[in-house]
C-alpha atoms as a PDB file:
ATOM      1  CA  UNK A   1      -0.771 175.045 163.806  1.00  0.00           C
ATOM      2  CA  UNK A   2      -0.380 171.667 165.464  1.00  0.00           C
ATOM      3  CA  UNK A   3      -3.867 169.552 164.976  1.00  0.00           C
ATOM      4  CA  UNK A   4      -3.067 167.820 168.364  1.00  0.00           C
ATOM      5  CA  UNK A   5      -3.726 169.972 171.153  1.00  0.00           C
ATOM      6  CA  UNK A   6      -4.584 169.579 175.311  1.00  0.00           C
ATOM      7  CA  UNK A   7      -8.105 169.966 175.958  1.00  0.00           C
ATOM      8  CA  UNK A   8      -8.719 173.027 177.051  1.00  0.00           C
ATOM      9  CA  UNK A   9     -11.789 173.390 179.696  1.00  0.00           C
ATOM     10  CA  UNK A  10     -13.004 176.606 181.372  1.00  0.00           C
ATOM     11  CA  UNK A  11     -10.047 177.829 179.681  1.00  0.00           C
ATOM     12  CA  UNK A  12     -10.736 180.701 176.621  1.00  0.00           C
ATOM     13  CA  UNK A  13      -8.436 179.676 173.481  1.00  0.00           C
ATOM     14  CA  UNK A  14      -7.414 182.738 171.478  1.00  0.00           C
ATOM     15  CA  UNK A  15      -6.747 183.007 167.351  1.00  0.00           C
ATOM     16  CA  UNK A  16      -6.214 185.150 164.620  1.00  0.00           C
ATOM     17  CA  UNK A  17      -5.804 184.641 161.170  1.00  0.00           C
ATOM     18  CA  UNK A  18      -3.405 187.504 160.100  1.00  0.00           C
ATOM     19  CA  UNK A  19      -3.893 187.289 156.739  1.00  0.00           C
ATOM     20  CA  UNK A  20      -7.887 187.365 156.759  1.00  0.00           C
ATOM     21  CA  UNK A  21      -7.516 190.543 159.674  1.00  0.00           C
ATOM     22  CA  UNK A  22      -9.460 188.327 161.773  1.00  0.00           C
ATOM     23  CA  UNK A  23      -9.113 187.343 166.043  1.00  0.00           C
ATOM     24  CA  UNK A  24     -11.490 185.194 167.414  1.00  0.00           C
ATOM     25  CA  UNK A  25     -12.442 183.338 170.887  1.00  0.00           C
ATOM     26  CA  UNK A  26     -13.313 180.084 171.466  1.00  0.00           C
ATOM     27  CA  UNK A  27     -14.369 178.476 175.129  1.00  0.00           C
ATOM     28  CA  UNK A  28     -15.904 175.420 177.113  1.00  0.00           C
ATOM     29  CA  UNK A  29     -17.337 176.159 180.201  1.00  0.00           C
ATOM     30  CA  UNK A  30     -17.411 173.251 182.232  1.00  0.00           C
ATOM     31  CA  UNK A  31     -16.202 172.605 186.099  1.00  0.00           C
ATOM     32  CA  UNK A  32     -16.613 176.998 186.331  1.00  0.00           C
ATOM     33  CA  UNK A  33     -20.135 176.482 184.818  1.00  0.00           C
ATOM     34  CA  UNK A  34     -21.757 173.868 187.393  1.00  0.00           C
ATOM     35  CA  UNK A  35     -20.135 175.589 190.609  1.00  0.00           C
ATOM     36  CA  UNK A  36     -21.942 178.826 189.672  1.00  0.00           C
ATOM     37  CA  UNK A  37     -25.307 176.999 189.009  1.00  0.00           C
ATOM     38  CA  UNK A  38     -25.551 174.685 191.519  1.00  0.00           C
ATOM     39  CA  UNK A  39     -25.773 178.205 193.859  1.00  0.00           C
ATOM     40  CA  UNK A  40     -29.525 178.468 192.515  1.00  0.00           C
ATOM     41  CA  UNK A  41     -32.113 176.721 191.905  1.00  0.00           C
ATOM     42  CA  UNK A  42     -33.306 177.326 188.503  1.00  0.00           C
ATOM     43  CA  UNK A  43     -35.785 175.817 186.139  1.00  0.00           C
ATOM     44  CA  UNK A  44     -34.085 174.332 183.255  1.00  0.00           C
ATOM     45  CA  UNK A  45     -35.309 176.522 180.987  1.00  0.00           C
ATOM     46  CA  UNK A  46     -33.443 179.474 183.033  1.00  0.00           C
ATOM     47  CA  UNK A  47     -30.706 177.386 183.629  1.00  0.00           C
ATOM     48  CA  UNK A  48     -30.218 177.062 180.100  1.00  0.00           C
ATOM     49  CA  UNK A  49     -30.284 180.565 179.260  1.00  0.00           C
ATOM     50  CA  UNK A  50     -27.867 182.004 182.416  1.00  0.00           C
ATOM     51  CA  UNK A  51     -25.461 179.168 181.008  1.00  0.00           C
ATOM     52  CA  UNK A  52     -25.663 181.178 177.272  1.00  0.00           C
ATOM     53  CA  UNK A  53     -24.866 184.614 179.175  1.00  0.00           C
ATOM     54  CA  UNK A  54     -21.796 183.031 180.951  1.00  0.00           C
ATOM     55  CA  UNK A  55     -20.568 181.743 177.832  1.00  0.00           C
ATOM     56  CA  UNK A  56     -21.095 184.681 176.034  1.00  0.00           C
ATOM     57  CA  UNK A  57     -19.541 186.934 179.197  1.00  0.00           C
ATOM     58  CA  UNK A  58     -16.722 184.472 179.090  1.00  0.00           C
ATOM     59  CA  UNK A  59     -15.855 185.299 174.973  1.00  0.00           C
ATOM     60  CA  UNK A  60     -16.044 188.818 175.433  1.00  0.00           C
ATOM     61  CA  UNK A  61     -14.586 189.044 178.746  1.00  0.00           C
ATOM     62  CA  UNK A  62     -11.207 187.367 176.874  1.00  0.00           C
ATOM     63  CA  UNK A  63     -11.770 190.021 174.417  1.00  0.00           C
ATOM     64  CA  UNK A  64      -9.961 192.411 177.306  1.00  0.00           C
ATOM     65  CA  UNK A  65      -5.960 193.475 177.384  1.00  0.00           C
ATOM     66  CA  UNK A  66      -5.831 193.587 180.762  1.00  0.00           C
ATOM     67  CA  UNK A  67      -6.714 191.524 183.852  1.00  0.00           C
ATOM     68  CA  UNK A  68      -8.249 194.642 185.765  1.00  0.00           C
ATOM     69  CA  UNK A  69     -10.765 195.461 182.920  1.00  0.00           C
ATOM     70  CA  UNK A  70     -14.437 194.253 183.129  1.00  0.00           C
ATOM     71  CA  UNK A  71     -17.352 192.863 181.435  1.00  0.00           C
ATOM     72  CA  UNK A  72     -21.141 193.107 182.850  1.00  0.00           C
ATOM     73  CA  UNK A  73     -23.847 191.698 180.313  1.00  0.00           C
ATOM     74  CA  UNK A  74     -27.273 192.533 181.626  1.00  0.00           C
ATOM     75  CA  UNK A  75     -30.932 191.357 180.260  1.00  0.00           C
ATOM     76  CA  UNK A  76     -33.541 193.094 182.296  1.00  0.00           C
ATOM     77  CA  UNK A  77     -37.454 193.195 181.638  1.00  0.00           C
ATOM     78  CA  UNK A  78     -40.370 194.466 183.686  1.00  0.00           C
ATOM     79  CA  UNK A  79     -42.959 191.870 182.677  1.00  0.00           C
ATOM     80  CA  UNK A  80     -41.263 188.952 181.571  1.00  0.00           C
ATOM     81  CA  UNK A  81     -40.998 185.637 183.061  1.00  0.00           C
ATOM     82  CA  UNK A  82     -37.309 185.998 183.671  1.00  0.00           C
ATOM     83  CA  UNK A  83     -37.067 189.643 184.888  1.00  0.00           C
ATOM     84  CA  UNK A  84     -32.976 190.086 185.273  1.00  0.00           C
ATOM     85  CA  UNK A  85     -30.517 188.304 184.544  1.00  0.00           C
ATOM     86  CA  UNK A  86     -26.946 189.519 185.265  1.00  0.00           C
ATOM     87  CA  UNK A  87     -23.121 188.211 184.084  1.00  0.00           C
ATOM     88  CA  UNK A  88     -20.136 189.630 184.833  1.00  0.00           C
ATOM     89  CA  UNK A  89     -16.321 188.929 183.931  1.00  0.00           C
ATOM     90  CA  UNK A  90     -12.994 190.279 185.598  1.00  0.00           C
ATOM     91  CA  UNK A  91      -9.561 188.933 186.049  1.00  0.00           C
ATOM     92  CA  UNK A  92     -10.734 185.633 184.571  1.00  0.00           C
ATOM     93  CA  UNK A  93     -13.460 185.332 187.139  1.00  0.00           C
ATOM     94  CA  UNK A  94     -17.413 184.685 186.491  1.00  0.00           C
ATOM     95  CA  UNK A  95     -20.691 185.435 188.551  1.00  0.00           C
ATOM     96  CA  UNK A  96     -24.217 185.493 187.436  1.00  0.00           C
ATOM     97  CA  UNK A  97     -27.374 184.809 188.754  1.00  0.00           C
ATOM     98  CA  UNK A  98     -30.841 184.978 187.212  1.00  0.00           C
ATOM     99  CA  UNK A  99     -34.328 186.326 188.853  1.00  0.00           C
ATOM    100  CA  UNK A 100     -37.617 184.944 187.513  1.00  0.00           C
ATOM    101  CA  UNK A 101     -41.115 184.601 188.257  1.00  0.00           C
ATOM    102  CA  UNK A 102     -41.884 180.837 188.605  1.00  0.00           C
ATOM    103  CA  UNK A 103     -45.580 181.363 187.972  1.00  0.00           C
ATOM    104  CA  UNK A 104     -45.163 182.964 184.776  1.00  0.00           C
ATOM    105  CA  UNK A 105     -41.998 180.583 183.903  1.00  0.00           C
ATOM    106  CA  UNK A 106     -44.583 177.504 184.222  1.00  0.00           C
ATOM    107  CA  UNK A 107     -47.202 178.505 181.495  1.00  0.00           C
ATOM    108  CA  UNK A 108     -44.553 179.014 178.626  1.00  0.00           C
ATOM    109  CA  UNK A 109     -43.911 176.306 176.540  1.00  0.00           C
ATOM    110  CA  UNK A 110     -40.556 174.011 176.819  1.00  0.00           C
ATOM    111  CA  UNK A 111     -39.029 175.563 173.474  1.00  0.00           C
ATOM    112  CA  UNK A 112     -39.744 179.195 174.417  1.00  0.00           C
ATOM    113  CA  UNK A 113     -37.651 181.765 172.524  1.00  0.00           C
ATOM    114  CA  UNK A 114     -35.963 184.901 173.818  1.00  0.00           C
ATOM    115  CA  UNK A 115     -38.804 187.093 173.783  1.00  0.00           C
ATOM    116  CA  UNK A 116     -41.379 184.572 175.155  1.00  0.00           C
ATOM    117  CA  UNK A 117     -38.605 184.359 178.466  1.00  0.00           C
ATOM    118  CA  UNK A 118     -38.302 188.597 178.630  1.00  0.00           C
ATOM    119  CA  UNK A 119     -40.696 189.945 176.519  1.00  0.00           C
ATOM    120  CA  UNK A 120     -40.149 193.619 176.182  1.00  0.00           C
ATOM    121  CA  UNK A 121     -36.897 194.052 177.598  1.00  0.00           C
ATOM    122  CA  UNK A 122     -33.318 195.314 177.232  1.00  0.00           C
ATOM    123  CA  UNK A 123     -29.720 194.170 176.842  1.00  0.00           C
ATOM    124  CA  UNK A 124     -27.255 195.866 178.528  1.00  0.00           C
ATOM    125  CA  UNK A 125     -23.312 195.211 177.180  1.00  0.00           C
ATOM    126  CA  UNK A 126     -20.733 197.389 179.628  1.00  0.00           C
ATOM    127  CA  UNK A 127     -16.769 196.804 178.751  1.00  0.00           C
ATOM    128  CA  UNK A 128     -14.648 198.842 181.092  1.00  0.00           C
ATOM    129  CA  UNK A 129     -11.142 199.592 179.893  1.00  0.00           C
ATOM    130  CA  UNK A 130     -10.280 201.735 182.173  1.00  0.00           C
ATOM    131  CA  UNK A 131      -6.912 200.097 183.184  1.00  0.00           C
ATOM    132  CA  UNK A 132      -6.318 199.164 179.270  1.00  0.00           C
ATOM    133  CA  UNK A 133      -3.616 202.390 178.417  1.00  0.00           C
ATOM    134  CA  UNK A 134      -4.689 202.343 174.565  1.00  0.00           C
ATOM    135  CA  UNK A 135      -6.932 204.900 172.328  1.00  0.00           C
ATOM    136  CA  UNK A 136     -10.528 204.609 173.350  1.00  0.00           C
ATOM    137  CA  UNK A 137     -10.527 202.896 176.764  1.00  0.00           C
ATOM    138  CA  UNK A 138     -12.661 203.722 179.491  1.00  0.00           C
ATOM    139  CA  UNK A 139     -16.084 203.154 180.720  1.00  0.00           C
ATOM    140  CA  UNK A 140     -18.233 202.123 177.559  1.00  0.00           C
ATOM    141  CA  UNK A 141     -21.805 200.904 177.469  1.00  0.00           C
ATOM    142  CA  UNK A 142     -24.320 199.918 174.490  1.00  0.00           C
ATOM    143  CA  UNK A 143     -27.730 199.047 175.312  1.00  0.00           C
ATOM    144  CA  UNK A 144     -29.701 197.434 172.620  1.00  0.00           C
ATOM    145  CA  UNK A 145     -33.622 195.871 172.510  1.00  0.00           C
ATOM    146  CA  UNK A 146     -34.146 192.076 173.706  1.00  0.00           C
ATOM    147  CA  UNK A 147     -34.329 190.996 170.084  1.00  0.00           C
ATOM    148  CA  UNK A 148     -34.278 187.171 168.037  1.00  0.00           C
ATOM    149  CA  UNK A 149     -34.612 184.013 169.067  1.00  0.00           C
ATOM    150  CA  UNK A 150     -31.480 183.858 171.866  1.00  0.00           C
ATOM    151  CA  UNK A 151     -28.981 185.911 173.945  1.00  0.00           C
ATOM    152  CA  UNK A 152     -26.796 184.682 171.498  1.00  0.00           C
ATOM    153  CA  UNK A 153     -28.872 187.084 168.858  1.00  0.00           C
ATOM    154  CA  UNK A 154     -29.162 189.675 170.873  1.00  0.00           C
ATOM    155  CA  UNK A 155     -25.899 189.824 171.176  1.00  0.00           C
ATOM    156  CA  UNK A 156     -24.705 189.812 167.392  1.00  0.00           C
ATOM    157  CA  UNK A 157     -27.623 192.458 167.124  1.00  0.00           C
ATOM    158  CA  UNK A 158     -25.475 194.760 169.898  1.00  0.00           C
ATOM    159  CA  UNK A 159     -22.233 194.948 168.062  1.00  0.00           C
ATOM    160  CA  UNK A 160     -23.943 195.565 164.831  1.00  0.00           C
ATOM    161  CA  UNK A 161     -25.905 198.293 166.422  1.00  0.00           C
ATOM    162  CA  UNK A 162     -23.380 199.352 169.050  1.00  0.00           C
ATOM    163  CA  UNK A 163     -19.660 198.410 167.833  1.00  0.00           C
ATOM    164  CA  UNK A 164     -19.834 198.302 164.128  1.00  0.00           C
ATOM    165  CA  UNK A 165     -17.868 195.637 164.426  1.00  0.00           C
ATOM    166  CA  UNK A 166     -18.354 192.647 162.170  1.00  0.00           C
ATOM    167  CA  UNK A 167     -18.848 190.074 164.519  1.00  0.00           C
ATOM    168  CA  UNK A 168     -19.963 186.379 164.305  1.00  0.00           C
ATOM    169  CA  UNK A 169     -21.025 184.841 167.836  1.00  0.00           C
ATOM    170  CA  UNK A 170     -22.335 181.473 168.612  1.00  0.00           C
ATOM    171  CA  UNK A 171     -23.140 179.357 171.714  1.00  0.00           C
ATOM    172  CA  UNK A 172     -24.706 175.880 172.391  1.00  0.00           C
ATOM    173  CA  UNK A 173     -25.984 174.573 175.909  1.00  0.00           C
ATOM    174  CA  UNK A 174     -25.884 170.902 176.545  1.00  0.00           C
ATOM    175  CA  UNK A 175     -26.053 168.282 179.676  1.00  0.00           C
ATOM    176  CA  UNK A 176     -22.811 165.685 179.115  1.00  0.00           C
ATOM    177  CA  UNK A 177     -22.908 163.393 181.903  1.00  0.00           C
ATOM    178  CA  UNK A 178     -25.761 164.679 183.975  1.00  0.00           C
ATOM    179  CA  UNK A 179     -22.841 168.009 183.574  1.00  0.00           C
ATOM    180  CA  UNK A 180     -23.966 171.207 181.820  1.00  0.00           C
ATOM    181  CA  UNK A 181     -21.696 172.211 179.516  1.00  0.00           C
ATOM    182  CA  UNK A 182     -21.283 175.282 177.453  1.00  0.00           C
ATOM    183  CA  UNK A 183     -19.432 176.629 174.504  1.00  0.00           C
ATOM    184  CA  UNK A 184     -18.519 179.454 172.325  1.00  0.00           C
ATOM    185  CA  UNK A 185     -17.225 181.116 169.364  1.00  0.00           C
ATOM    186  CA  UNK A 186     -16.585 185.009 168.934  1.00  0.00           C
ATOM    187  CA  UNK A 187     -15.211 185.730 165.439  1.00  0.00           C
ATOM    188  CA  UNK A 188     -14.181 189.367 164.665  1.00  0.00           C
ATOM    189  CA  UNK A 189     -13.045 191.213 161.550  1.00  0.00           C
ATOM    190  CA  UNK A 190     -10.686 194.410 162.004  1.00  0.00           C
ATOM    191  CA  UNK A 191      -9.680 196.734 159.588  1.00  0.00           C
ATOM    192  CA  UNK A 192      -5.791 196.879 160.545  1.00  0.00           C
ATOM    193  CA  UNK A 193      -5.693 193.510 161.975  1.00  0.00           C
ATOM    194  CA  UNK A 194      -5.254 192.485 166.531  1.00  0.00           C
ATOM    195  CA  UNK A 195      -5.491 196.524 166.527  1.00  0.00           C
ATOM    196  CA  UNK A 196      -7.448 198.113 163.506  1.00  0.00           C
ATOM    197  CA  UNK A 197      -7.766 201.482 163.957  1.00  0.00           C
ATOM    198  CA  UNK A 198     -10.338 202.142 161.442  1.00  0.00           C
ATOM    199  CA  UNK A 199     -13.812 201.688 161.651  1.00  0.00           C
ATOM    200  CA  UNK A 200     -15.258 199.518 159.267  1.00  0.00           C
ATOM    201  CA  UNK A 201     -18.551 200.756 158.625  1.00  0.00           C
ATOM    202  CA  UNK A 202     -17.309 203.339 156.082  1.00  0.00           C
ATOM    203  CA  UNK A 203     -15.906 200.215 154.245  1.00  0.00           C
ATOM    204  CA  UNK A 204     -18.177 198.666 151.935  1.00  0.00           C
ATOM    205  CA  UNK A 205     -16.368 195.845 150.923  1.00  0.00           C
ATOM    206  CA  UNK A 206     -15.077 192.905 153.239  1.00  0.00           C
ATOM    207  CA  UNK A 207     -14.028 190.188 151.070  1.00  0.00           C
ATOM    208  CA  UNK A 208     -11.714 187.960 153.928  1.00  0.00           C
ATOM    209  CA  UNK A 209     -14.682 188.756 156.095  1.00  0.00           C
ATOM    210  CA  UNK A 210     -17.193 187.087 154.125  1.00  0.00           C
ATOM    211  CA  UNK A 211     -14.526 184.687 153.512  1.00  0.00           C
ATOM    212  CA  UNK A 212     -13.788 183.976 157.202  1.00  0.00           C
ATOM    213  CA  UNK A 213     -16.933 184.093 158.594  1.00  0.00           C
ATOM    214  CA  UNK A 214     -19.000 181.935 156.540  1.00  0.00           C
ATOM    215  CA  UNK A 215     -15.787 179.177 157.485  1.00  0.00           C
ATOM    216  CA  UNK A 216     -16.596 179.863 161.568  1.00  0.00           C
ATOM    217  CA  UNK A 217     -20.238 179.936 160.244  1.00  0.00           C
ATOM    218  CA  UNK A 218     -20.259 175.892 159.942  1.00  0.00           C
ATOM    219  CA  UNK A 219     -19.336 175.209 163.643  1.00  0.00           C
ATOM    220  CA  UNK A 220     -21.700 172.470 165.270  1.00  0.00           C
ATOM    221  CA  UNK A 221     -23.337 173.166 168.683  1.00  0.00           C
ATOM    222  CA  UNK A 222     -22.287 169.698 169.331  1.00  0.00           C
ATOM    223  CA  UNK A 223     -18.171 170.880 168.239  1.00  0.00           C
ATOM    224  CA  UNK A 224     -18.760 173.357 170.697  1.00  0.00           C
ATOM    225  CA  UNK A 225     -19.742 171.479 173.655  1.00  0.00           C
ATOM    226  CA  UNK A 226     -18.591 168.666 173.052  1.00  0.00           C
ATOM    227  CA  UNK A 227     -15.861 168.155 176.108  1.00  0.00           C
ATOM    228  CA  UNK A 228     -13.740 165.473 174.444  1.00  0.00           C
ATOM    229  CA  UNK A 229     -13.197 167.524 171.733  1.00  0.00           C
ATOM    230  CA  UNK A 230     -10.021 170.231 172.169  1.00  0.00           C
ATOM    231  CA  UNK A 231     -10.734 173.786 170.893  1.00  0.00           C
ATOM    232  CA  UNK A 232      -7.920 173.939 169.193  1.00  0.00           C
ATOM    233  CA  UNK A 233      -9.099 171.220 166.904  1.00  0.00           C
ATOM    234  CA  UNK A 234     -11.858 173.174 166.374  1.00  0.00           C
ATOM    235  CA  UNK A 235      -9.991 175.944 164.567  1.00  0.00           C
ATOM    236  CA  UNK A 236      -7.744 174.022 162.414  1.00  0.00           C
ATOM    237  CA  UNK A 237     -10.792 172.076 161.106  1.00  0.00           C
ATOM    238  CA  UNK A 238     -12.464 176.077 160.826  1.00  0.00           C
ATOM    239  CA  UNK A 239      -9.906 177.115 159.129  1.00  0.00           C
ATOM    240  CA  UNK A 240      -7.006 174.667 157.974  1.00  0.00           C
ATOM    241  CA  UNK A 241      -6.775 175.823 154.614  1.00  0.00           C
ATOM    242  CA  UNK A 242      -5.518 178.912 156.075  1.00  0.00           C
ATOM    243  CA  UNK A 243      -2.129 180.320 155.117  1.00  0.00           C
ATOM    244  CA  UNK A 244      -1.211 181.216 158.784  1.00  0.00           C
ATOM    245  CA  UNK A 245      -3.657 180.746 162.094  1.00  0.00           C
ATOM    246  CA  UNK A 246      -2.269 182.138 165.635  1.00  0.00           C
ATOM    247  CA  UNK A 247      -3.906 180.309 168.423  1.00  0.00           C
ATOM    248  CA  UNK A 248      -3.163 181.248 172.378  1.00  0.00           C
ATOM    249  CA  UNK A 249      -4.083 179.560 175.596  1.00  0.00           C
ATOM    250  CA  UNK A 250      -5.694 182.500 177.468  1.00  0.00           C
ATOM    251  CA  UNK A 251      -6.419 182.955 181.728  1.00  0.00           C
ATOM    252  CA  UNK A 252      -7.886 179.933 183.225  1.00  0.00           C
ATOM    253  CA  UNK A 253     -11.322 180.853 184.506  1.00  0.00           C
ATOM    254  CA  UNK A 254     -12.586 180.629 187.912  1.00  0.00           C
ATOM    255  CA  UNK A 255     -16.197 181.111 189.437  1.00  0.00           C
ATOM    256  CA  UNK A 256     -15.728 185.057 191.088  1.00  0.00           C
ATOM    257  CA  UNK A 257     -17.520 185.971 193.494  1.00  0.00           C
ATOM    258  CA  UNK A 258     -16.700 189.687 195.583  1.00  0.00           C
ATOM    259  CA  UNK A 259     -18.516 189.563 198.502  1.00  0.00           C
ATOM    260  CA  UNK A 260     -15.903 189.328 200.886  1.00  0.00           C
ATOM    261  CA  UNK A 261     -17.562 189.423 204.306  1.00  0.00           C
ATOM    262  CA  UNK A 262     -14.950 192.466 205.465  1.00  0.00           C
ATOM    263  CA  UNK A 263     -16.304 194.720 202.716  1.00  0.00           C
ATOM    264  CA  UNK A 264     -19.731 194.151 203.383  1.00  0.00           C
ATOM    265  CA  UNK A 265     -18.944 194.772 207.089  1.00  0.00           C
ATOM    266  CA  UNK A 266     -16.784 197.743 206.075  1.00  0.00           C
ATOM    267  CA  UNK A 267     -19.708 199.358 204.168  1.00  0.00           C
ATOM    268  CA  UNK A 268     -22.572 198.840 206.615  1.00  0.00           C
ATOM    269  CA  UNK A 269     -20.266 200.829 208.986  1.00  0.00           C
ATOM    270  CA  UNK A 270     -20.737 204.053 206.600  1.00  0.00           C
ATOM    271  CA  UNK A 271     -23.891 204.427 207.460  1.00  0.00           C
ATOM    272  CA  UNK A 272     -25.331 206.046 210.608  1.00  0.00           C
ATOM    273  CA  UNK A 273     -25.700 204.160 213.682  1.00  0.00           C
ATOM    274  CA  UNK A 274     -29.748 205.340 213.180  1.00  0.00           C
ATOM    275  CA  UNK A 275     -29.977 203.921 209.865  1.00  0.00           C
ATOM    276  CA  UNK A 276     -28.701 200.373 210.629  1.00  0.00           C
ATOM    277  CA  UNK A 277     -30.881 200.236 213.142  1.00  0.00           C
ATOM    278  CA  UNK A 278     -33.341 200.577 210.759  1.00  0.00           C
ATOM    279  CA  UNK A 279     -31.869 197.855 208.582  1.00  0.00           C
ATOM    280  CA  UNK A 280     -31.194 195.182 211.496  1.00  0.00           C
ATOM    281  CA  UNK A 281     -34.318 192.540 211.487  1.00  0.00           C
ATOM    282  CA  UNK A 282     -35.763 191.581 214.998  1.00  0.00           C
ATOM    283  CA  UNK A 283     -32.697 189.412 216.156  1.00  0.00           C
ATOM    284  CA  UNK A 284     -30.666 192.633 215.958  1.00  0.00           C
ATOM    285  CA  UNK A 285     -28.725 191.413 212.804  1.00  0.00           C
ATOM    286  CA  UNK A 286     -28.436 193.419 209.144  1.00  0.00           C
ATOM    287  CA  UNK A 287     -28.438 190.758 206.598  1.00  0.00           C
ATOM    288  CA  UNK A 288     -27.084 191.339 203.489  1.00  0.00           C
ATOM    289  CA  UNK A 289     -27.950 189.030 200.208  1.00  0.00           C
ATOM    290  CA  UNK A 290     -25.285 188.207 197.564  1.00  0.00           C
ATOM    291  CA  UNK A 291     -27.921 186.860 194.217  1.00  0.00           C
ATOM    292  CA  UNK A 292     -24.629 185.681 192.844  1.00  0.00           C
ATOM    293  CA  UNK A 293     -23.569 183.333 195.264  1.00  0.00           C
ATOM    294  CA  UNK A 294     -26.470 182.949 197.379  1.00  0.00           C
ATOM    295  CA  UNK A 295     -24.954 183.376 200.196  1.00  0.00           C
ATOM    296  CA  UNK A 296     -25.907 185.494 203.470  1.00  0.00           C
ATOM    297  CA  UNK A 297     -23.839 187.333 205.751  1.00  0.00           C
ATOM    298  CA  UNK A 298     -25.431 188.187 208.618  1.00  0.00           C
ATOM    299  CA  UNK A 299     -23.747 191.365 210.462  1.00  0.00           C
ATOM    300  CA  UNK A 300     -25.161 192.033 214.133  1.00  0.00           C
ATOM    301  CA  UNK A 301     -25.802 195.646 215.260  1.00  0.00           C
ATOM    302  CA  UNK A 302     -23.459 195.007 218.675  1.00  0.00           C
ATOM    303  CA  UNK A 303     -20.986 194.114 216.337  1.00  0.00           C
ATOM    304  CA  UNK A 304     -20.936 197.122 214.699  1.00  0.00           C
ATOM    305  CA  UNK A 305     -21.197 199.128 217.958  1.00  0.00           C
ATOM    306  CA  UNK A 306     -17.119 197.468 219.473  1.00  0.00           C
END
């Protein structure tokens, strides 16, 4: 592996280490990051914490073989001071928005943890592989409790509940610039290496596991988002010592967003003429919200009616 590399920015970088039975992801969210925040108006604190899902969407969304696969990560509470909060990655594009109660957001303290932003909640993980043509795609969700001290957490907690899957995940959130950048690192051990086929919880020994992942274990939060710093200079001083390390550019990312105006239009028309009158507001127009964008398409009922 070359140590001199391009900087790679809102662009996931993708390794193994053969030898170890190891893949991995590593990403910077930077330009993709700021377009889909500066959409909403969020408190910092909720800023910070949609900027963790999007990283994390972004590793595991580059986990996918194929561009029309998806990722949705969703963190939902009934009583917390951010109630949803909602990611989602296909064909190298990201969305997410967040929904919070500003009242409740301003009597928590500046270093609140996970639980003190959702209290009681759920995460929701849903990878569909529909599109992927190998043994065991399809539709797959795991749904785990809103537990430890970040999304980041919760998220290691979901594929050692869900997957099984040894799995070491990190991400950092820092402002560069007056910018707010983001990183990540997904680690994963497989049995038969890129496409183990056995599961390794009836395995009770993982020797390059422990091996590899107390080596990604030492990355910096500052390594991560740090946007001078290329990520693939970030693996070879991981794992340099390594007989053999694989790394691949993957998709550029983009900031997604599917609300095309002519499907919106095209699925008000479904319903019956009665019920979008029902819908229209006193100017005669059925306005639809997109929370990812924040955008508003307006759709008049004598529109409809030509």
């Amino acid at each position: 592996m070359n140590k001199a590399a391009p900087i790679l920015t809102d662009q996931p970088l993708r390794f193994s280490i053969p030898a170890m039975n190891a893949r991995g992801r590593l990403v910077r969210l930077d330009a993709v990051l700021n377009e889909i925040l500066s959409a909403h108006a969020l408190p910092p604190i909720v800023e910070k914490t949609l900027a963790e899902a999007l990283v994390l969407t972004a590793l595991l969304g580059a986990t996918l073989k194929n561009a029309e696969g998806q990722l949705t990560l969703q963190a939902q509470t009934e009583n917390g001071a951010i109630g949803l909060l909602v990611c989602d990655y296909k064909d190298a594009a990201l969305r997410g928005y967040a929904q919070f109660d500003a009242i409740k957001l301003a009597e928590l303290p500046p270093d609140t943890n996970l639980f003190g932003l959702f209290g009681k909640g759920f995460l929701a993980i849903t990878f569909d592989r529909k599109h992927d043509g190998v043994e065991g795609s399809g539709r797959y969700q795991g749904i785990v409790p809103l537990e430890g001290e970040s999304l980041c957490e919760a998220v290691s907690s979901y594929f050692a509940q869900s997957e099984q899957l040894p799995t070491l995940i990190r991400a950092a959130v820092n402002h560069v610039g007056g910018r707010c950048i983001a990183g990540g690192l997904l680690l994963q051990h497989l049995a038969d290496g890129e496409e183990g086929r056995e599961r390794l919880h009836v395995r009770m020994d993982h020797p390059e596991w422990e091996h590899v992942s107390i080596l990604a274990g030492t990355v910096t939060n500052v390594e991560l988002t740090d946007p001078a710093l290329p990520l693939e200079e970030i693996v070879w001083r991981l794992f340099h010592e390594e007989q053999e390390v694989r790394v691949e550019p993957g998709a550029s990312l983009e900031k997604g967003c599917r609300c095309d105006p002519v499907h919106i239009r095209n699925v008000v028309a479904r319903f019956p003429a009665d019920e979008r009158a029902e819908m229209a507001n006193d100017e005669g127009d059925i306005v639809v919200d997109c929370e990812f964008c924040s955008r508003r398409f307006p759709i008049s009922l004598a529109s409809m009616a030509n």
